[in-house]
Structures are given as structure tokens and as C-alpha cells.
Protein backbone atom coordinates (compact mmCIF):
# COMPACT_ATOMS: atom_id res chain seq x y z
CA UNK A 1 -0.42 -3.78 -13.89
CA UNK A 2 -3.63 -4.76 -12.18
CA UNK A 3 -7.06 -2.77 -12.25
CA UNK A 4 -6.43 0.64 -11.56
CA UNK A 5 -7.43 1.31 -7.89
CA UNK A 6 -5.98 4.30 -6.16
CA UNK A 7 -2.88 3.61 -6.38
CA UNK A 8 -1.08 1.25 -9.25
CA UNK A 9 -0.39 -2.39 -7.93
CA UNK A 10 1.77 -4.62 -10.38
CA UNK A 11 3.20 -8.29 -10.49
CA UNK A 12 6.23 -9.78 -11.40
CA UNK A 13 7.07 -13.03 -11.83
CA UNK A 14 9.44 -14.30 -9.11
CA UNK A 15 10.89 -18.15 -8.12
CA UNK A 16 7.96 -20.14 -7.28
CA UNK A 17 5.41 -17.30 -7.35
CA UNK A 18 4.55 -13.48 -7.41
CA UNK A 19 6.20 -10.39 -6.26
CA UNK A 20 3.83 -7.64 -5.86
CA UNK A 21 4.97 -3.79 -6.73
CA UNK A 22 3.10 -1.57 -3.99
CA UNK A 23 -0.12 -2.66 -1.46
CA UNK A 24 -2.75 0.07 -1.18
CA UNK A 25 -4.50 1.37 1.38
CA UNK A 26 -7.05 -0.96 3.68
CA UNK A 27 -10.15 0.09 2.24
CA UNK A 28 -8.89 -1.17 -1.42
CA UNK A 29 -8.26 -5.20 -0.18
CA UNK A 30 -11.32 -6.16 -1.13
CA UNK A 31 -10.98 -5.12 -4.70
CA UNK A 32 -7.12 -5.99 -4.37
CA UNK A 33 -8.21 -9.66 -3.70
CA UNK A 34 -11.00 -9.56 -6.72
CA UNK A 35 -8.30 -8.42 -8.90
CA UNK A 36 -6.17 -11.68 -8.31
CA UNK A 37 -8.80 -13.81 -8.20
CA UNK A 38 -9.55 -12.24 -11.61
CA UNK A 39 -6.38 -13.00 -13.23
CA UNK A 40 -6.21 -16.44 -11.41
CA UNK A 41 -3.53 -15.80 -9.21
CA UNK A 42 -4.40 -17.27 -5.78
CA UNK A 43 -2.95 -15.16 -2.87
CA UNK A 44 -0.56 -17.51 -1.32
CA UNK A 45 1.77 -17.15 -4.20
CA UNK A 46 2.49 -13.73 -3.28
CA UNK A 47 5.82 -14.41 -2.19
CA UNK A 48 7.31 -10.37 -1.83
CA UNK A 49 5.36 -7.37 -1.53
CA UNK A 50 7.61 -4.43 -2.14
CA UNK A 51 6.49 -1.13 -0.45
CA UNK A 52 7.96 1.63 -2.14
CA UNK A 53 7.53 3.51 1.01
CA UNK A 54 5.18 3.32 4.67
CA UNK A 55 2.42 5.81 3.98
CA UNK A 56 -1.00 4.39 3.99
CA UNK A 57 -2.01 4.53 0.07
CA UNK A 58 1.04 2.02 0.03
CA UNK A 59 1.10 0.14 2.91
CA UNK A 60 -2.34 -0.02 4.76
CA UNK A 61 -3.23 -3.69 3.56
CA UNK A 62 0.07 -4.93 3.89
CA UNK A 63 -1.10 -6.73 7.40
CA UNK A 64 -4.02 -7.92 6.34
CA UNK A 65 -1.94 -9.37 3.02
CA UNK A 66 0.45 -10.85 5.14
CA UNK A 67 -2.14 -13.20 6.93
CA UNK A 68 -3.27 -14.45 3.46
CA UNK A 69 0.05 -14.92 2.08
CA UNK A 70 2.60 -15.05 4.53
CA UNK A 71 4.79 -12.52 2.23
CA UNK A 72 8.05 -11.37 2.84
CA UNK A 73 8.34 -7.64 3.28
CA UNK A 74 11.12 -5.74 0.95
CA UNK A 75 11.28 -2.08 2.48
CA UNK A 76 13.85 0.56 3.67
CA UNK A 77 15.05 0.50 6.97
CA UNK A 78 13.46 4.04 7.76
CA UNK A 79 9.78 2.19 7.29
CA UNK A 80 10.39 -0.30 10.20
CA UNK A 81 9.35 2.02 12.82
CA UNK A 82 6.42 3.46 11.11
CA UNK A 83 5.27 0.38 9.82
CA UNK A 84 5.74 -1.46 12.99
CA UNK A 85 3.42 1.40 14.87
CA UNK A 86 0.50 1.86 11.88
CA UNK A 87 2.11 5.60 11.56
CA UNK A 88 1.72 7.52 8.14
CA UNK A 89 4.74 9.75 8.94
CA UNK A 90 5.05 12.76 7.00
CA UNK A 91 7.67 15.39 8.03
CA UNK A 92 7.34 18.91 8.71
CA UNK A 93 8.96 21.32 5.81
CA UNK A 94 9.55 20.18 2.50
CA UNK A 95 7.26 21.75 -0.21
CA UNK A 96 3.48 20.95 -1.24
CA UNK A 97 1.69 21.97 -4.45
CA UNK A 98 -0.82 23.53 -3.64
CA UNK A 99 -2.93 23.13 -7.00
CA UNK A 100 -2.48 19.18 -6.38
CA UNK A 101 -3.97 18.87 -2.92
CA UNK A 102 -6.99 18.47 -4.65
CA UNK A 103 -6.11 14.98 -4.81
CA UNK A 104 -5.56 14.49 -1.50
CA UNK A 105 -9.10 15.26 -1.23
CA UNK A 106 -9.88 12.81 -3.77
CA UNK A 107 -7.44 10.13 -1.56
CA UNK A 108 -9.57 10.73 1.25
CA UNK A 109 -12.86 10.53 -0.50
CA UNK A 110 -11.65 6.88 -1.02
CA UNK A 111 -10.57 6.18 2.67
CA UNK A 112 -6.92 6.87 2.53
CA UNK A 113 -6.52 7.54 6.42
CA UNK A 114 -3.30 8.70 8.34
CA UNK A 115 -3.05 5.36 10.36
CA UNK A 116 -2.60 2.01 9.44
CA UNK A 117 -2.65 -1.48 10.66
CA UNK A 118 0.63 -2.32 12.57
CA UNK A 119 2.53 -4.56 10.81
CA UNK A 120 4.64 -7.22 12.58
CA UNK A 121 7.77 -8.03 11.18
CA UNK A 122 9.77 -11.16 11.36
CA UNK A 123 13.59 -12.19 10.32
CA UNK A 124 13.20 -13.41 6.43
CA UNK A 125 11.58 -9.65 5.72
CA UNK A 126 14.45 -7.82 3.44
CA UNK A 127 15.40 -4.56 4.70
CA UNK A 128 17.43 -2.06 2.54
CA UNK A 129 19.85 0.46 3.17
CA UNK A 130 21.44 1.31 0.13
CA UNK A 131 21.05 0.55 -3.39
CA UNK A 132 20.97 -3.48 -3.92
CA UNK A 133 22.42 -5.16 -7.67
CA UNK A 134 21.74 -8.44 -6.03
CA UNK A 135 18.88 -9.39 -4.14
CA UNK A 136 15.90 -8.99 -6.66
CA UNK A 137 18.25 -11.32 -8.66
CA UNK A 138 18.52 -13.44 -6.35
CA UNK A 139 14.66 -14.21 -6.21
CA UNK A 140 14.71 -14.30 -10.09
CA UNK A 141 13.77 -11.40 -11.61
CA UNK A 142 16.13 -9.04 -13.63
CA UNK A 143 16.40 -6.07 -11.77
CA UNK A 144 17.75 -4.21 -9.16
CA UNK A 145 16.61 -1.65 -5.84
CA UNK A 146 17.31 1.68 -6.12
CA UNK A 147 17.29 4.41 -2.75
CA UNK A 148 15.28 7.14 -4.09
CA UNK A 149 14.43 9.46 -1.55
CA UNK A 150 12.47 13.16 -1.16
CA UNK A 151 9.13 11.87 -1.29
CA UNK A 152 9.71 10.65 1.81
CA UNK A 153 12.96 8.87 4.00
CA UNK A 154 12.23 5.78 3.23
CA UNK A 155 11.33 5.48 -0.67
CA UNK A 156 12.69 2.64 -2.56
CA UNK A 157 11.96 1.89 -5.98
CA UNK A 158 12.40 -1.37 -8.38
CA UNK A 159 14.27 -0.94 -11.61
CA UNK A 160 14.36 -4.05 -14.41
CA UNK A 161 16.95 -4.21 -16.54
CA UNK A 162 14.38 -3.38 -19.27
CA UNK A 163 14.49 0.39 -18.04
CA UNK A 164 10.67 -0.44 -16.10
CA UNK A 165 11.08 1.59 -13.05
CA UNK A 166 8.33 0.98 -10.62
CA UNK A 167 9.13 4.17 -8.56
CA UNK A 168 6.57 4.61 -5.97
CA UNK A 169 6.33 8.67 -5.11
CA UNK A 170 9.53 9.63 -6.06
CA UNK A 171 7.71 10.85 -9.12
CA UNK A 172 4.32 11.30 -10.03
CA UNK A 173 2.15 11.37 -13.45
CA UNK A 174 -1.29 13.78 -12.57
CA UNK A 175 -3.48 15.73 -15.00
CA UNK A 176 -2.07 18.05 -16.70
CA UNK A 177 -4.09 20.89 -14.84
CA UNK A 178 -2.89 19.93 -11.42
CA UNK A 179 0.38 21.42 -12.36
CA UNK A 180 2.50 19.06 -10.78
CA UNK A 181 5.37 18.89 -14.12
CA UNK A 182 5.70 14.90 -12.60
CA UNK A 183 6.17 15.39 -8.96
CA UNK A 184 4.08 14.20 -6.32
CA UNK A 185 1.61 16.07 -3.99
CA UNK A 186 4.38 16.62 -1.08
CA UNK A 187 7.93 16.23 -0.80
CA UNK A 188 10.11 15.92 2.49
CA UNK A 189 13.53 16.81 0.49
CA UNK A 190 13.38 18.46 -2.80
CA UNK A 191 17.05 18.18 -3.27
CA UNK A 192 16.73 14.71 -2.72
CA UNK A 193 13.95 14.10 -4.71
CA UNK A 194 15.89 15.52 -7.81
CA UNK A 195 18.30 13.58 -7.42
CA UNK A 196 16.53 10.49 -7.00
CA UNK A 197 14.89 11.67 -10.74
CA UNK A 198 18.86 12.08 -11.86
CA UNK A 199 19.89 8.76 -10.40
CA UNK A 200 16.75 6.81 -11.90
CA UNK A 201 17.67 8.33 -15.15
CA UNK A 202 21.68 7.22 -14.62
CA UNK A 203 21.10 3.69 -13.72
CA UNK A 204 18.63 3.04 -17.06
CA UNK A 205 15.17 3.73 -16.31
CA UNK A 206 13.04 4.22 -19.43
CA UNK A 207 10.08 4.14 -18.84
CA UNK A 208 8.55 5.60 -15.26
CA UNK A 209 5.85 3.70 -13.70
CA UNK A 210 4.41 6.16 -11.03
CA UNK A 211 2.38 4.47 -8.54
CA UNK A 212 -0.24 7.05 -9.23
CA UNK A 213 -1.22 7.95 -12.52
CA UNK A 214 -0.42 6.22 -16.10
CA UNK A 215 3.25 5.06 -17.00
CA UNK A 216 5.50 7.66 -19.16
CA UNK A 217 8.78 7.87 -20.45
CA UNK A 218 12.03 9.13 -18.05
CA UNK A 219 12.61 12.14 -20.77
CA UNK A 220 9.84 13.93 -19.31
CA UNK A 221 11.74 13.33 -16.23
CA UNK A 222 14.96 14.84 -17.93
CA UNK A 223 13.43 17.83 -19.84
CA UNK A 224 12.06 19.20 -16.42
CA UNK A 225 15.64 18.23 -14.78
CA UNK A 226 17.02 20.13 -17.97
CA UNK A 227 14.68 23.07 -18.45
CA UNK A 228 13.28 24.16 -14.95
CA UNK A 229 14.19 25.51 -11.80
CA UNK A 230 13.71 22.74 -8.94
CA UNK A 231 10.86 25.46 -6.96
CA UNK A 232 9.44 25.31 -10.61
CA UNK A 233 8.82 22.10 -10.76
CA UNK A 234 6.32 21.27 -8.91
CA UNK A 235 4.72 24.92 -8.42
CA UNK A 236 3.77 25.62 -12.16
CA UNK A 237 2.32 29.46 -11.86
């Protein structure tokens, strides 16, 4: 996991380089680029950048990444169009905690913005559509891509077979007082996102990493699954 920013970046080791767990938004490249240089990685061994999902926080740097690294993008086919416009698509409905939009007041404070660079795409990008055994394998590293929607359409996350699930939005680790019980700020589909928690759990994650807030283990994830109602958990009264 690399310094902290906004939201959590991490590297894995890949064939002939680096695969890189989530981008950030535009305003954190700078410090994105300090932070490899810091661990002496130089940026043209970024061979993947996996976007858990299009929205800004994740994706805004991932054109300006691209012309440093020439990365391939890993993403779900419901991205493309967003990504390929700079759009930060969120849908109408779903349900929002109110108590936690205090962070999205805290996301803006440091420049999170509802556009982004366009990104263009090319052929070697990897686009998903369903869950893939293979293709993380396939670059070397010992895992697999799981479809974990409700955040939003298009969330993806990475699961080793160690039981480290790097899971984007599709669950979310804030204080304690934002009363959030380990969901994020909005979500498009709550049944979906549930079951995204349920699937995570099914296929071996152990422990969660969220790409905001600090890593914790998936029985959190099953006690709320076990013990509350799904309005419940993410509107603690």
C-alpha cells in the first residue's frame, strides 16, 4: 500500500513490472509520482492499472498515467463510456448516508471534481464482463477479478488467493461516527451491493482492503450481512 492519499493506491508484482490497484483523482499525481519515486519504482513499469470503477477519486489520473507509462487499462465494460467522455456517472436512486456526506465534503476539499480527463482507449486494454479465474494469472499474479456491483455498474474488484481483496467501493472502512457499518457514501443498487459483500465472502476474501479507509477483516462484512437489516446498514440511527 503506498502513502495514504485520498484514496488507497497499492502494487503488485506482475511479469516484468507493476500492476497498480486504483489511480486517484488528478489533483493527487503529483504526490502519486513522489510516492514511486520514493519506493524506487520508476513509472514505466507500471504495466496494469486496475480501476475498480470510473468515478474520479479512482480514475482522474489514469490519462495522465497512461502518457508516463503506457499502461494497460483492466476495467468493466460499463466504464468505457464514462471513461472515454471524462464523466463521473452516478445514477439517480439508490441510497446515501446521510451522516457520511461529510466526507464528500472532505473529497472535495481535496479537489475530487465530477469530471475527468478523457481517457483514450486502445485494443490491448482488458475489459471485463463477468468474473475472470484467468487473466490476472495470466500476467502472474495469484488471483482472480471478481464483478462486484452496487456501488456503482461498473465495480470490479481484485481478489488473491491469499483472501486480499482490493475491493474498490463495494465496501467501505470510515470512522466509526460516520455510521456507515462498512458501506460507502452512496450506493446505485443496495441489493447488489449485498451481494457483492456475500460473493466476496464466498469466493475467499479475508481480509477487505477498502480503497478508502484502513484494511479489516471480511467478518465485519459477515456480522452486518448476519445481524442487520440491509436499510440498516448503512443508515445507523
Amino acid at each position: 500500500m503506498l502513502e495514504k492519499g485520498l484514496t488507497n493506491r497499492f502494487l503488485l508484482s506482475c511479469n516484468e513490472g507493476y500492476l497498480l490497484v486504483e489511480g486517484g483523482s488528478q489533483k493527487e499525481f503529483s504526490l502519486f509520482m513522489r510516492q514511486l519515486k520514493g519506493v524506487g519504482i520508476d513509472p514505466k513499469e507500471i504495466q496494469f492499472l486496475f480501476l475498480s470503477h470510473h468515478h474520479e477519486d479512482h480514475a482522474g489520473f489514469a490519462a495522465s498515467l497512461r502518457k508516463v507509462s503506457s499502461c494497460r487499462i483492466i476495467m468493466h465494460s460499463e466504464a468505457l463510456k464514462p471513461l472515454q467522455k471524462g464523466e463521473h456517472f452516478v445514477p439517480g436512486g439508490g441510497l446515501v448516508n446521510r451522516r457520511a456526506l461529510v466526507f464528500s465534503f472532505y473529497a472535495l476539499l481535496k479537489g475530487v471534481r465530477f469530471r475527468l480527463e478523457p481517457l483514450e482507449l486502445n485494443e490491448t486494454d482488458i475489459i471485463v464482463r463477468e468474473d475472470d479465474h484467468g487473466r490476472l494469472r495470466s500476467l502472474g499474479i495469484p488471483g482472480e477479478i471478481l464483478v462486484t456491483p452496487g456501488h456503482s455498474p461498473d465495480s470490479i474488484s481484485l481478489l488473491l488467493d491469499d483472501g486480499s481483496c482490493f475491493c474498490g467501493d463495494a465496501a467501505m472502512n470510515g470512522p466509526a461516527w460516520l455510521g456507515n457499518r462498512y458501506c460507502c457514501i452512496f450506493i446505485s443498487d443496495v441489493k447488489q451491493y449485498y451481494n457483492s459483500w456475500q460473493k466476496m465472502i464466498k469466493k475467499g476474501a479475508r481480509t477487505i482492503y477498502p480503497a478508502h479507509g484502513f484494511p479489516f477483516s471480511y467478518q465485519k462484512l459477515q456480522k452486518n450481512l448476519n445481524s442487520f437489516s440491509q436499510h440498516d446498514l448503512c443508515m445507523k440511527k
